[in-house]
C-alpha atoms as a PDB file:
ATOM      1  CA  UNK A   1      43.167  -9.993 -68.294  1.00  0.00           C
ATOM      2  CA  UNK A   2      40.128 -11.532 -66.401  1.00  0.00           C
ATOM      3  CA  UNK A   3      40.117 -13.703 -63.707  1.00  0.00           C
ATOM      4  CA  UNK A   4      37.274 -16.100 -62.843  1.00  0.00           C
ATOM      5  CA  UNK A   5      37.172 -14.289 -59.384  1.00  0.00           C
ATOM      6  CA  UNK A   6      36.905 -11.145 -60.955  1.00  0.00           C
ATOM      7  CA  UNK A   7      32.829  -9.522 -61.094  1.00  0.00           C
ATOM      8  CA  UNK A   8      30.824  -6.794 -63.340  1.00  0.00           C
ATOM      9  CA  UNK A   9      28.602  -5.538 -60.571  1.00  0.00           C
ATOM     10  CA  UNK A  10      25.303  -4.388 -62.070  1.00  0.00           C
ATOM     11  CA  UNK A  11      23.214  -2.183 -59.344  1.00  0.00           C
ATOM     12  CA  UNK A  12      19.775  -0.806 -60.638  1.00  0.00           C
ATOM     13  CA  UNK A  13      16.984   0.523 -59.020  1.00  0.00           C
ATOM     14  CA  UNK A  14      13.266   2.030 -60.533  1.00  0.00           C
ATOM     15  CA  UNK A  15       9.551   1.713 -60.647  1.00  0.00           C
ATOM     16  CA  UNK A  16       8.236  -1.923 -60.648  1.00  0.00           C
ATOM     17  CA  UNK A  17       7.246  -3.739 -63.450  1.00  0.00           C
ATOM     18  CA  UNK A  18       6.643  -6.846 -64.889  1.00  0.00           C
ATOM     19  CA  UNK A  19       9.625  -7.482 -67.036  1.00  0.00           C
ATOM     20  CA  UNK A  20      12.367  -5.890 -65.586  1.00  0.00           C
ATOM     21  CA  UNK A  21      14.289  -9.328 -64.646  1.00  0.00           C
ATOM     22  CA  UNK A  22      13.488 -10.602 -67.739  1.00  0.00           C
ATOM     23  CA  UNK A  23      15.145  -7.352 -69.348  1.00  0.00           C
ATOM     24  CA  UNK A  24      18.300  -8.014 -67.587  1.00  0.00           C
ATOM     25  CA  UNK A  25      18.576 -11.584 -68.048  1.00  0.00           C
ATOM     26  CA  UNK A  26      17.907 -11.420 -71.423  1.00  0.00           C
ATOM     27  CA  UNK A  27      20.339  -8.725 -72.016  1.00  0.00           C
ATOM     28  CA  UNK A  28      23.172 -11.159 -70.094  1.00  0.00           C
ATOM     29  CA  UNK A  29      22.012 -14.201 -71.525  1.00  0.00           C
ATOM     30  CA  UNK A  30      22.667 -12.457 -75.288  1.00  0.00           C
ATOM     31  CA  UNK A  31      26.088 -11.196 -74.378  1.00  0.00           C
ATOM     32  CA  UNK A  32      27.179 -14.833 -72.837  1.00  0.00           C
ATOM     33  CA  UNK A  33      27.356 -13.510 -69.417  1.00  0.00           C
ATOM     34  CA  UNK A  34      27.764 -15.884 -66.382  1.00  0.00           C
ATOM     35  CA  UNK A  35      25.067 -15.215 -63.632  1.00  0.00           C
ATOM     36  CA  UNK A  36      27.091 -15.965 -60.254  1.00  0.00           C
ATOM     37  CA  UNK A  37      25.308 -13.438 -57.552  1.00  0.00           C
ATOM     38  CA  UNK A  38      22.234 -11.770 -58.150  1.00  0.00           C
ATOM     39  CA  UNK A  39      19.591 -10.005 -55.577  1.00  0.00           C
ATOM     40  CA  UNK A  40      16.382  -8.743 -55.591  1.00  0.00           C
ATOM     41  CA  UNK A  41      13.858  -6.592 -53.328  1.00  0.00           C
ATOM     42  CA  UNK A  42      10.490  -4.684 -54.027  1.00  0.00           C
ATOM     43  CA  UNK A  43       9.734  -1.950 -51.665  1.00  0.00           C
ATOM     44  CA  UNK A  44       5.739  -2.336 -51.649  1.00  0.00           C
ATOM     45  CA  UNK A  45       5.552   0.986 -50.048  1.00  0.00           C
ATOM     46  CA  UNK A  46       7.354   3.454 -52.572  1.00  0.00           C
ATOM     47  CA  UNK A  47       7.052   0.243 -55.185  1.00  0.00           C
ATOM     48  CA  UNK A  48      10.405   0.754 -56.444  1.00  0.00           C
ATOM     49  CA  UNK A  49      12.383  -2.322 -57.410  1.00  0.00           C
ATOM     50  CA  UNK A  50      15.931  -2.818 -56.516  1.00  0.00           C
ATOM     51  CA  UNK A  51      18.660  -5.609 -57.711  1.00  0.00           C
ATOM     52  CA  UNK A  52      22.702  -6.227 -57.830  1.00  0.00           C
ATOM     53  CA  UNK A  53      23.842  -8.571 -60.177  1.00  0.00           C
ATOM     54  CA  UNK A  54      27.090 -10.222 -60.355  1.00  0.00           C
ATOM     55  CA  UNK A  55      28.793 -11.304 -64.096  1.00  0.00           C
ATOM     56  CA  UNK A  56      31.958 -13.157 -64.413  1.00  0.00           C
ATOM     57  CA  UNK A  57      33.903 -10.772 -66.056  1.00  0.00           C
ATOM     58  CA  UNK A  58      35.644 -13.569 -68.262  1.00  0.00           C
ATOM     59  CA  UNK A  59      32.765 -14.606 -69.537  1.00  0.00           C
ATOM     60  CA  UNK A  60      31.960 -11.488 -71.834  1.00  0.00           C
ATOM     61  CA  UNK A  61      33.893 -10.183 -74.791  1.00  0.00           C
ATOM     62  CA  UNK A  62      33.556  -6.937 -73.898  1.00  0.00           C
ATOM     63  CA  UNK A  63      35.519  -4.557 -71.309  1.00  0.00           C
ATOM     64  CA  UNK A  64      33.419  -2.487 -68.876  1.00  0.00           C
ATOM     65  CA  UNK A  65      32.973   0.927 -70.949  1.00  0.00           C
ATOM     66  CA  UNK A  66      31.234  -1.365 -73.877  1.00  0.00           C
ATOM     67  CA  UNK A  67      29.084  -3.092 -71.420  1.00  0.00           C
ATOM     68  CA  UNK A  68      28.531   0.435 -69.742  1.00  0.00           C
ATOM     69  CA  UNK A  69      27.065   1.512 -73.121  1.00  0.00           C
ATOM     70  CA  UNK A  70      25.293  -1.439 -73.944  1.00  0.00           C
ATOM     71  CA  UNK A  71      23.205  -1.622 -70.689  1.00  0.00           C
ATOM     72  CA  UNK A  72      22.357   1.878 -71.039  1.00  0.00           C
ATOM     73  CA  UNK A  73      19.988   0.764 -73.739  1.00  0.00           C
ATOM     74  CA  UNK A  74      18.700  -1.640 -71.415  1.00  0.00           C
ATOM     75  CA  UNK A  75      18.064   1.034 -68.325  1.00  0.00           C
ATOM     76  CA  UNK A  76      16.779   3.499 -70.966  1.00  0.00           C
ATOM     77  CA  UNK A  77      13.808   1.497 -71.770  1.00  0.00           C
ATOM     78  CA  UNK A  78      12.847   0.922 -68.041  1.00  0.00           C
ATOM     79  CA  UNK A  79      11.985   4.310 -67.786  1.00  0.00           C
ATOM     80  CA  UNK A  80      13.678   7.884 -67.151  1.00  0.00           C
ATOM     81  CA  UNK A  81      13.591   7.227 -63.527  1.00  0.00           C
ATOM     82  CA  UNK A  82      15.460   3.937 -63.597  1.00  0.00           C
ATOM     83  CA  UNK A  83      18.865   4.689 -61.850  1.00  0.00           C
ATOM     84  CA  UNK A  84      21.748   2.463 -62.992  1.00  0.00           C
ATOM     85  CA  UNK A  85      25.274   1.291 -61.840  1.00  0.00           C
ATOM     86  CA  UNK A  86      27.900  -0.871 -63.880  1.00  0.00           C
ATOM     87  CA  UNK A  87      31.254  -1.396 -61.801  1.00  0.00           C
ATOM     88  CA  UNK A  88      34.754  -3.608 -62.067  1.00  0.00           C
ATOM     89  CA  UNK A  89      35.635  -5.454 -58.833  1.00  0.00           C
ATOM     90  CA  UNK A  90      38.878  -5.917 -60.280  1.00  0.00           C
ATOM     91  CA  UNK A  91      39.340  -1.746 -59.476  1.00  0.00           C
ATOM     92  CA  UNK A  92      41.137  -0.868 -56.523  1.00  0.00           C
ATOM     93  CA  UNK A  93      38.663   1.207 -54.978  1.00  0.00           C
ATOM     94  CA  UNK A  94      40.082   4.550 -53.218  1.00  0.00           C
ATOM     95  CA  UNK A  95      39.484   6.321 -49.789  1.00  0.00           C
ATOM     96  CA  UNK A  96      40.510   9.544 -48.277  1.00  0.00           C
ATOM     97  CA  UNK A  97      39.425   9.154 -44.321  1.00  0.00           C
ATOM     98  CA  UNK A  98      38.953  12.024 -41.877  1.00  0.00           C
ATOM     99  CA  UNK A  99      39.458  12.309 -38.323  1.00  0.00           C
ATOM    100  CA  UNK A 100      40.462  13.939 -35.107  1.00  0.00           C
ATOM    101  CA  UNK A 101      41.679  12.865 -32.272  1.00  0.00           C
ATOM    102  CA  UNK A 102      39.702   9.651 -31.334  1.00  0.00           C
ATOM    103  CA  UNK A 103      42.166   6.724 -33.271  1.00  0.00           C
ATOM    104  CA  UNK A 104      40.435   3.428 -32.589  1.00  0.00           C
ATOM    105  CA  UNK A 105      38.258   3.360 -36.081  1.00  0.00           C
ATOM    106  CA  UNK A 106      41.733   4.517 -38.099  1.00  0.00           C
ATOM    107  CA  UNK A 107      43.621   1.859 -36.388  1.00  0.00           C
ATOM    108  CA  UNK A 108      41.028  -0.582 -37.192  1.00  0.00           C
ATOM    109  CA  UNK A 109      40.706   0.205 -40.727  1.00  0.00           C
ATOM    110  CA  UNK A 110      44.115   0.785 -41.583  1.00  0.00           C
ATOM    111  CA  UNK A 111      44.905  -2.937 -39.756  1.00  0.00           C
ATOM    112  CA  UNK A 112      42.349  -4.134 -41.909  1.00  0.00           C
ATOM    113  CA  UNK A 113      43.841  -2.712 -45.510  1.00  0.00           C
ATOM    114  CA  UNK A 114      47.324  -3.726 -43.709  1.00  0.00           C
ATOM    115  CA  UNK A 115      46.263  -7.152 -43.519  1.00  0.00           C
ATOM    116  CA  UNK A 116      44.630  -7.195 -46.777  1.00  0.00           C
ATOM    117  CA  UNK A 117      40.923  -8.042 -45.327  1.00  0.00           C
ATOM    118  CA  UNK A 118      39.948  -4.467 -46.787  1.00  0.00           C
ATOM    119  CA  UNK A 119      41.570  -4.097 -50.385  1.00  0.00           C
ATOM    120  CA  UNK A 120      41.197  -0.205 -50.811  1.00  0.00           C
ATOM    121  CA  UNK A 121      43.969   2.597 -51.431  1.00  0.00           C
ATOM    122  CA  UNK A 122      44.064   4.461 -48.669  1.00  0.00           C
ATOM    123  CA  UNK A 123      44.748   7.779 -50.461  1.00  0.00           C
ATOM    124  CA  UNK A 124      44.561  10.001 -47.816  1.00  0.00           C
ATOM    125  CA  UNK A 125      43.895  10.795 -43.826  1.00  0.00           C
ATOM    126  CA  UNK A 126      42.943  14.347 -43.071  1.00  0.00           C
ATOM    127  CA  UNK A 127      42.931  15.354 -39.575  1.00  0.00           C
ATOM    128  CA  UNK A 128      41.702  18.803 -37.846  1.00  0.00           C
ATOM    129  CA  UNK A 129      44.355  17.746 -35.149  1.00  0.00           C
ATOM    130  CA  UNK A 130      47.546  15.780 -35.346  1.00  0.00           C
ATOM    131  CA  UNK A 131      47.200  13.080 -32.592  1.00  0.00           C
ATOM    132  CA  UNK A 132      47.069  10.326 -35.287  1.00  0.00           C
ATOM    133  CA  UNK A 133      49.485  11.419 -37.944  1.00  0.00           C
ATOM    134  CA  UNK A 134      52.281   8.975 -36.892  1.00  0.00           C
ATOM    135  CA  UNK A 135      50.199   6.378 -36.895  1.00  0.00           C
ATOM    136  CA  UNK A 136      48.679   7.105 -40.446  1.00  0.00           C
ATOM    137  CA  UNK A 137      52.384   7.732 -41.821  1.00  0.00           C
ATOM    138  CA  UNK A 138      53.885   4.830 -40.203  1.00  0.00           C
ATOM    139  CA  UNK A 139      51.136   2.899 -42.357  1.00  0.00           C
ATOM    140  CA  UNK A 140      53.235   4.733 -45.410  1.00  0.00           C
ATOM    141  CA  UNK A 141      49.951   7.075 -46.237  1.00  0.00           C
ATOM    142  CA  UNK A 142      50.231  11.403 -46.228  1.00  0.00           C
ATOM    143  CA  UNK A 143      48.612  12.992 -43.442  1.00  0.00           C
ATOM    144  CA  UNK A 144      47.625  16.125 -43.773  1.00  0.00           C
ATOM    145  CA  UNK A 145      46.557  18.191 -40.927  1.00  0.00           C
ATOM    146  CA  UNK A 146      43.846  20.602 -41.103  1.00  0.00           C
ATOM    147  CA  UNK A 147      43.212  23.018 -38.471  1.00  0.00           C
ATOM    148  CA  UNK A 148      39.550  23.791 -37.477  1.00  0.00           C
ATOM    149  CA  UNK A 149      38.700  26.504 -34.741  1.00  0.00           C
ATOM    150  CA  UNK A 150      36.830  26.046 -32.052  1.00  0.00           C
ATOM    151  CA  UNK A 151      33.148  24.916 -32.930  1.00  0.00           C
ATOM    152  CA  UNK A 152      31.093  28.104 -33.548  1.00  0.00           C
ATOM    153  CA  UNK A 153      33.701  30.445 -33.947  1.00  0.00           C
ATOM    154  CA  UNK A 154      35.063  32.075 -36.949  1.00  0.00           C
ATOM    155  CA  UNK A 155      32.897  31.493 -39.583  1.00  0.00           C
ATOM    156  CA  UNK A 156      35.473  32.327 -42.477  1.00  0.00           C
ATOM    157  CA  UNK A 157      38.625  30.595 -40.883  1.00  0.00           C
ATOM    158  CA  UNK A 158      36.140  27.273 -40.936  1.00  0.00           C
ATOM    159  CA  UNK A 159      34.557  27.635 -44.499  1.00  0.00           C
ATOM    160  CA  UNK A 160      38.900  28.138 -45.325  1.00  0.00           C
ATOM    161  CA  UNK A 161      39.370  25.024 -43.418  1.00  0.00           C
ATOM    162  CA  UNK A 162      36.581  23.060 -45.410  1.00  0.00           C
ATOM    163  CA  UNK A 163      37.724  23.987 -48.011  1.00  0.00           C
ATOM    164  CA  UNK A 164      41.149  22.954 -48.096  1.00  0.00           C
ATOM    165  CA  UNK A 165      39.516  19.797 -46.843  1.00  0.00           C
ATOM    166  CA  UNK A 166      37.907  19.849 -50.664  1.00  0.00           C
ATOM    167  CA  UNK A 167      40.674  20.368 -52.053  1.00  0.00           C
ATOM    168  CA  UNK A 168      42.574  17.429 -50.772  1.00  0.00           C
ATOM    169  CA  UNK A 169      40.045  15.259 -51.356  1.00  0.00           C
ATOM    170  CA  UNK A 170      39.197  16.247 -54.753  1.00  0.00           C
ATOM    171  CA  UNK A 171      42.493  15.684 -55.648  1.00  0.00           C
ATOM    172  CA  UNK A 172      41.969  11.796 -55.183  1.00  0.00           C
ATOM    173  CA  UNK A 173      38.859  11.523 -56.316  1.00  0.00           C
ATOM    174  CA  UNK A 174      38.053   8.688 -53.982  1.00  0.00           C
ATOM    175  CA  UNK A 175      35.171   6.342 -54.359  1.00  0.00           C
ATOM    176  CA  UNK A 176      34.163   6.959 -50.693  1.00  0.00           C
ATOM    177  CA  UNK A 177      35.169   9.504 -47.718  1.00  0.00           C
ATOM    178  CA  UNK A 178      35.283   8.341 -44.174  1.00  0.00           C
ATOM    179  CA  UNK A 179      34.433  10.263 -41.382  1.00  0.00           C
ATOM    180  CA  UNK A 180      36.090   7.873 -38.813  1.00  0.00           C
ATOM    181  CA  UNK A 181      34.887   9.740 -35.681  1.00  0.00           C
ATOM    182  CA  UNK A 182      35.677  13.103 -37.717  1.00  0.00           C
ATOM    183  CA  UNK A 183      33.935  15.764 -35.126  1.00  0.00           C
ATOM    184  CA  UNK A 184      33.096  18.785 -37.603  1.00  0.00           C
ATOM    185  CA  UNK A 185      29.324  18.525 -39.398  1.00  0.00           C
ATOM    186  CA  UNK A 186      30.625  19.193 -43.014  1.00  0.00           C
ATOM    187  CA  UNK A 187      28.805  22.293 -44.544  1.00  0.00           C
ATOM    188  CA  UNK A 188      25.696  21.688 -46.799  1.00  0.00           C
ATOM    189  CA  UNK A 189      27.894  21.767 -50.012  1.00  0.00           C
ATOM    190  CA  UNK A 190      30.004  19.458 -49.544  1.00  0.00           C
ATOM    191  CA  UNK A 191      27.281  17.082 -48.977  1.00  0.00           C
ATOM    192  CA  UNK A 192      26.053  17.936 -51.824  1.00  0.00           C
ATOM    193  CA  UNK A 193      29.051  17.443 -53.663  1.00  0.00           C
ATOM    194  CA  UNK A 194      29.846  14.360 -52.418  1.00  0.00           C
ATOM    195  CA  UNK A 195      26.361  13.058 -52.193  1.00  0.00           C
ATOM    196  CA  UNK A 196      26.635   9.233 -52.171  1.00  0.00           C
ATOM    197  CA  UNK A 197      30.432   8.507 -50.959  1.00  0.00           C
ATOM    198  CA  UNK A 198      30.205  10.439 -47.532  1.00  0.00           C
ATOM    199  CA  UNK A 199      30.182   7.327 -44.587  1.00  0.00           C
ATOM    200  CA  UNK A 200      30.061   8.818 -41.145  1.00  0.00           C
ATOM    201  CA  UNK A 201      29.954   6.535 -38.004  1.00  0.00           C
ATOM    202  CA  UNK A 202      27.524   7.431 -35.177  1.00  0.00           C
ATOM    203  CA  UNK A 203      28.210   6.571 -31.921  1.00  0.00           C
ATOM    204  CA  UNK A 204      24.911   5.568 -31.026  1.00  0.00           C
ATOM    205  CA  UNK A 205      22.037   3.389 -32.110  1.00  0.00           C
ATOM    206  CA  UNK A 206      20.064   6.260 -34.402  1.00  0.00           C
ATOM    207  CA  UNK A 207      17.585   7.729 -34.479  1.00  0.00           C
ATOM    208  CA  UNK A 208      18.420   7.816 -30.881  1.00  0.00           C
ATOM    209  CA  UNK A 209      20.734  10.418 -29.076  1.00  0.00           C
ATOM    210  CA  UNK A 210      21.685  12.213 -32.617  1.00  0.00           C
ATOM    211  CA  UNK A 211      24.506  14.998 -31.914  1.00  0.00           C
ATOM    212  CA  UNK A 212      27.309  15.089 -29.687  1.00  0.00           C
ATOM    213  CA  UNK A 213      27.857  13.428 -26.582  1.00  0.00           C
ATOM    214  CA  UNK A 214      25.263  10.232 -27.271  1.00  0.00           C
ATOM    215  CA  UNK A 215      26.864   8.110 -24.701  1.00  0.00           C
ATOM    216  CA  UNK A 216      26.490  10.758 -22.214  1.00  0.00           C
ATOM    217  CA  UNK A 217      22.888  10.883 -23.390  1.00  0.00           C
ATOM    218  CA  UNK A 218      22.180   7.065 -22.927  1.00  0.00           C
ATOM    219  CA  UNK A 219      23.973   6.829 -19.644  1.00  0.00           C
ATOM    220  CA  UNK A 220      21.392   9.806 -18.391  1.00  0.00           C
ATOM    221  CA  UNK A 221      18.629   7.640 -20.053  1.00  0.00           C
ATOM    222  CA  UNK A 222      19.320   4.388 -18.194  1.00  0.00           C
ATOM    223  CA  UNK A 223      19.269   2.204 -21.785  1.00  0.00           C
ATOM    224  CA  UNK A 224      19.892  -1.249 -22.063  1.00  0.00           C
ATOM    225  CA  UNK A 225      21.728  -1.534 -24.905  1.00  0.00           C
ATOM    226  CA  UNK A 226      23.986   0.942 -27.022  1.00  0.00           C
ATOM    227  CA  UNK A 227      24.951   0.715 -30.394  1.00  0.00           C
ATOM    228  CA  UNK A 228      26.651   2.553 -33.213  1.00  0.00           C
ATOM    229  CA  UNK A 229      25.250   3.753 -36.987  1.00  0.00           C
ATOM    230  CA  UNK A 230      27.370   3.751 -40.222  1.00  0.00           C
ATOM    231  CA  UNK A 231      25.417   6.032 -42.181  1.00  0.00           C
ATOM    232  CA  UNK A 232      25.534   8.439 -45.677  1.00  0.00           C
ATOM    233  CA  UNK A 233      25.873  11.868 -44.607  1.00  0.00           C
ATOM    234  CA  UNK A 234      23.266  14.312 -45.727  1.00  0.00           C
ATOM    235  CA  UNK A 235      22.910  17.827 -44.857  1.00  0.00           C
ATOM    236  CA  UNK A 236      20.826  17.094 -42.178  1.00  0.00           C
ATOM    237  CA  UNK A 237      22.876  15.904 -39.094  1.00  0.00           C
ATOM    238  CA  UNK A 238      22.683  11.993 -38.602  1.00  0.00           C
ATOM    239  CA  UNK A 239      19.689  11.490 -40.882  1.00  0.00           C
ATOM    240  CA  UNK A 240      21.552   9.852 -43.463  1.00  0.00           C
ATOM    241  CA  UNK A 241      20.339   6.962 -45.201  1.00  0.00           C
ATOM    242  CA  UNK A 242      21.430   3.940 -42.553  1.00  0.00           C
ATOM    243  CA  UNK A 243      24.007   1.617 -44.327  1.00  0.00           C
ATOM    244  CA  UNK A 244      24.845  -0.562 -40.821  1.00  0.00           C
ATOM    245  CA  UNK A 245      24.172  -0.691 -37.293  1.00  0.00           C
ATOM    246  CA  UNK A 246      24.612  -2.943 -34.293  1.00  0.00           C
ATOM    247  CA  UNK A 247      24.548  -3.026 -30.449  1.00  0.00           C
ATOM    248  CA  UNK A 248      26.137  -4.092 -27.192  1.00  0.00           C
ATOM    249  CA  UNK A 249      24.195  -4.308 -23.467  1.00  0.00           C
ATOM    250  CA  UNK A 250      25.012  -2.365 -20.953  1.00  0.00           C
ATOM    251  CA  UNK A 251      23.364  -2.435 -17.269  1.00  0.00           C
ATOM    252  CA  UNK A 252      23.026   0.092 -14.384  1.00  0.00           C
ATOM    253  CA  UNK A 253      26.398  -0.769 -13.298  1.00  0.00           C
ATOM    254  CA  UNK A 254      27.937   0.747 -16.414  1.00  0.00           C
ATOM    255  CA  UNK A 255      29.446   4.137 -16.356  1.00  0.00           C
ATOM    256  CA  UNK A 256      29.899   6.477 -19.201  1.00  0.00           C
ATOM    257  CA  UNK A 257      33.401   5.780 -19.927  1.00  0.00           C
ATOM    258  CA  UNK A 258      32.465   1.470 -19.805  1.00  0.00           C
ATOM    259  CA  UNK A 259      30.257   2.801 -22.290  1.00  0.00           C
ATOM    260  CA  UNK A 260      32.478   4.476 -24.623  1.00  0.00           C
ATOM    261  CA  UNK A 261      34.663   1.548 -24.384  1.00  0.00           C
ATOM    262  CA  UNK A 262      32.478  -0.672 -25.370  1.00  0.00           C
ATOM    263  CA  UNK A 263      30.754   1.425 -27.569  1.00  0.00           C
ATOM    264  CA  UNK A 264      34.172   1.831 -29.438  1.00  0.00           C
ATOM    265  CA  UNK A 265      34.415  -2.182 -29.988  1.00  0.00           C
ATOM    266  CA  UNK A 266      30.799  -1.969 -32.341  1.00  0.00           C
ATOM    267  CA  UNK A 267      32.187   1.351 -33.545  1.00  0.00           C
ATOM    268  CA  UNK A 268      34.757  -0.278 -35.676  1.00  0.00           C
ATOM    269  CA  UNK A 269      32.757  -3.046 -36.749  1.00  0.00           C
ATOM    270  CA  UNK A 270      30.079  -1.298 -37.988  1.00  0.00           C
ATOM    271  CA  UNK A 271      32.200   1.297 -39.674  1.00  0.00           C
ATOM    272  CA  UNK A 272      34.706  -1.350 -41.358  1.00  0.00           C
ATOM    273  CA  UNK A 273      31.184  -3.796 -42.528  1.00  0.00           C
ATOM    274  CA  UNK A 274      29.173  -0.308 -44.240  1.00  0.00           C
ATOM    275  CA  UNK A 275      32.944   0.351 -45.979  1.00  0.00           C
ATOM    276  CA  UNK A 276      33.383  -2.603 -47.393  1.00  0.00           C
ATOM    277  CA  UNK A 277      29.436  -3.157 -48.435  1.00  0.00           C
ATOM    278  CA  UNK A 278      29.665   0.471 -50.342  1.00  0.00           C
ATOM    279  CA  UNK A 279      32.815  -0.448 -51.768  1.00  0.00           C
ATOM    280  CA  UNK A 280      31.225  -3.196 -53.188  1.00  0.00           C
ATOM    281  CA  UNK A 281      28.233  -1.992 -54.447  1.00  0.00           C
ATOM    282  CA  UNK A 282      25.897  -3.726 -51.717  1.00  0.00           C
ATOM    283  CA  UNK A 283      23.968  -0.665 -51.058  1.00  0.00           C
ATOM    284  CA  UNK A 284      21.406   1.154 -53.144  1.00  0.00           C
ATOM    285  CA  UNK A 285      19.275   3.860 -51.879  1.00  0.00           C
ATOM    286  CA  UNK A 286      15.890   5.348 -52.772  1.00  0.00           C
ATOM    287  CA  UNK A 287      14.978   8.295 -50.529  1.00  0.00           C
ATOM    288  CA  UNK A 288      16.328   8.001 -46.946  1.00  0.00           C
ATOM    289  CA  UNK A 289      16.280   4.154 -47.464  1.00  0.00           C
ATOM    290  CA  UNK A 290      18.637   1.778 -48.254  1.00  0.00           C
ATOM    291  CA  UNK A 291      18.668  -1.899 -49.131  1.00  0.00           C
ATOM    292  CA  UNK A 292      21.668  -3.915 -48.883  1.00  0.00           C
ATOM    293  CA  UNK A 293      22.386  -7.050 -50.666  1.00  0.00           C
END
C-alpha cells in the first residue's frame, strides 16, 4: 500500500532540448501524478540536461514496473542517448561495506542505520583484517574476513582474495558498496562490474594528495585546510566522479596525527551525506561529473 510519504524517483539525464520538461510533465500530468520535488540543471559545457523528479506514489494507479514501462516510451523519444532511472523510496535499499582496520566511518554508519537516521540493510561488512568484526556482529550483521597479502605481493593469492570479495558481494546484490577506509585499490574489473555503486572515501580534499598517506602529504605541504572526498570509484585511483567533499583548518601548530583526528571527524560526514544522496537517487553523472540535487 502507498503512503503519502512514499516517492517514485525519476532521474534522467541527455542532450538538451526544448521540450524535454514539457515531455515529462505531460507524461505525469496524464497519469495523475503529484509533482512534490523536482530539479533541474543544464551543463552549458557538454549541454547535457539533467533532472530528478519526485511523484507521490499514491497518486498513480500504477505500481513501479508499469510506470517503468510507460516512461520508457517517454525516454525513447528523447533520443538513444537519454539515460533514465525510475526508483521506489519505499525499497529498503542494501549495502555491503568494506574495511580494514581503521573503524571510525563503520562506527559512524552503523550508529547511523542503528538509530534509524540511515534506513539501509546493512547486508554485509567485509574486512581484509578482523579488528572490527565484533563491532560489526554486535550490530547483529555477518562479518566476513578476507585476508589480503601484503600490498604488491602475490599476485594470485590477491586476485583469490578479490575475488571471494565478489563473491560475497554478489550474493547481496546491494544497491551500493562502501569502501569505508577499505585500503586495497580494487582491480579494474570489479570497477567495471560495479560501475555506479562503488563509494570510496578519500582522506583528503582531491584532486590533492591522491594515494596513500595524504595527511602525511599535507602536513609536508604546510596547507591550511584538509578535507575528505566521497567519491565513485573508477579504475583510475581517486579520479572518480566527486559525489561530496568538505574541509576543516588546520595551522602550523598541527601535527600529523591532530590531522588525522580531525580529518577523521569530516571523514564520516562526508562519507555518511554521499551514502545517503546515492541511496536516494540525488546524484547523476555524465562523464567524470556529477550533479547532485
Amino acid at each position: 500500500m502507498s503512503t503519502p510519504d512514499r516517492r517514485y524517483v525519476i532521474t534522467l539525464g541527455c542532450p538538451d532540448r526544448t521540450g524535454i520538461v514539457a515531455a515529462i510533465s505531460g507524461f505525469l500530468y496524464r497519469l495523475g501524478g503529484s509533482i512534490v520535488g523536482a530539479g533541474y540543471h543544464t551543463d552549458p559545457e557538454t549541454n547535457w540536461f539533467f533532472t530528478r523528479q519526485e511523484v507521490r506514489a499514491d497518486s498513480l494507479d500504477l505500481d513501479l514496473e508499469e510506470l517503468r514501462a510507460r516512461f520508457a516510451e517517454v525516454a525513447a523519444e528523447l533520443g538513444d542517448r537519454t539515460e533514465w532511472r525510475v526508483s521506489d523510496s519505499g525499497t529498503r535499499r542494501r549495502v555491503v561495506l568494506l574495511v580494514s582496520r581503521a573503524g571510525h566511518c563503520l562506527y559512524d554508519l552503523l550508529g547511523r542505520v542503528a538509530s534509524g537516521e540511515l534506513d539501509v540493510d546493512v547486508r554485509a561488512v567485509i574486512g581484509n583484517h578482523t579488528d572490527l568484526a565484533g563491532i560489526t556482529e554486535a550490530h547483529g550483521i555477518p562479518f566476513h574476513h578476507v585476508p589480503f597479502p601484503a600490498s604488491g605481493r602475490e599476485p594470485e593469492r590477491r586476485a583469490e582474495a578479490f575475488a571471494r570479495v565478489a563473491e560475497i558481494v554478489d550474493e547481496h546484490d546491494p544497491d551500493a558498496v562502501v569502501l569505508a577506509r577499505f585500503m586495497q585499490i580494487l582491480p579494474t574489473e570489479l570497477c567495471q562490474r560495479w560501475a555506479g555503486r562503488v563509494l570510496n572515501i578519500h582522506h583528503s580534499f582531491l584532486p590533492s594528495f591522491i594515494g596513500a598517506r595524504p595527511y602525511h602529504q599535507a602536513h609536508t605541504r604546510g596547507v591550511k585546510l584538509i578535507g575528505a572526498t566521497c567519491h565513485y570509484v573508477t579504475a583510475d585511483l581517486d579520479e572518480g566522479p566527486i559525489i561530496e567533499q568538505d574541509v576543516i583548518r588546520v595551522d602550523h601548530g598541527d601535527s600529523v596525527a591532530d590531522m588525522v583526528r580531525k580529518g577523521r571527524d569530516i571523514e564520516k560526514v562526508v562519507l555518511a551525506r554521499g551514502l545517503r544522496w546515492h541511496l536516494e537517487d540525488r546524484v547523476l553523472t555524465h562523464g567524470n561529473r556529477t550533479v547532485v540535487f
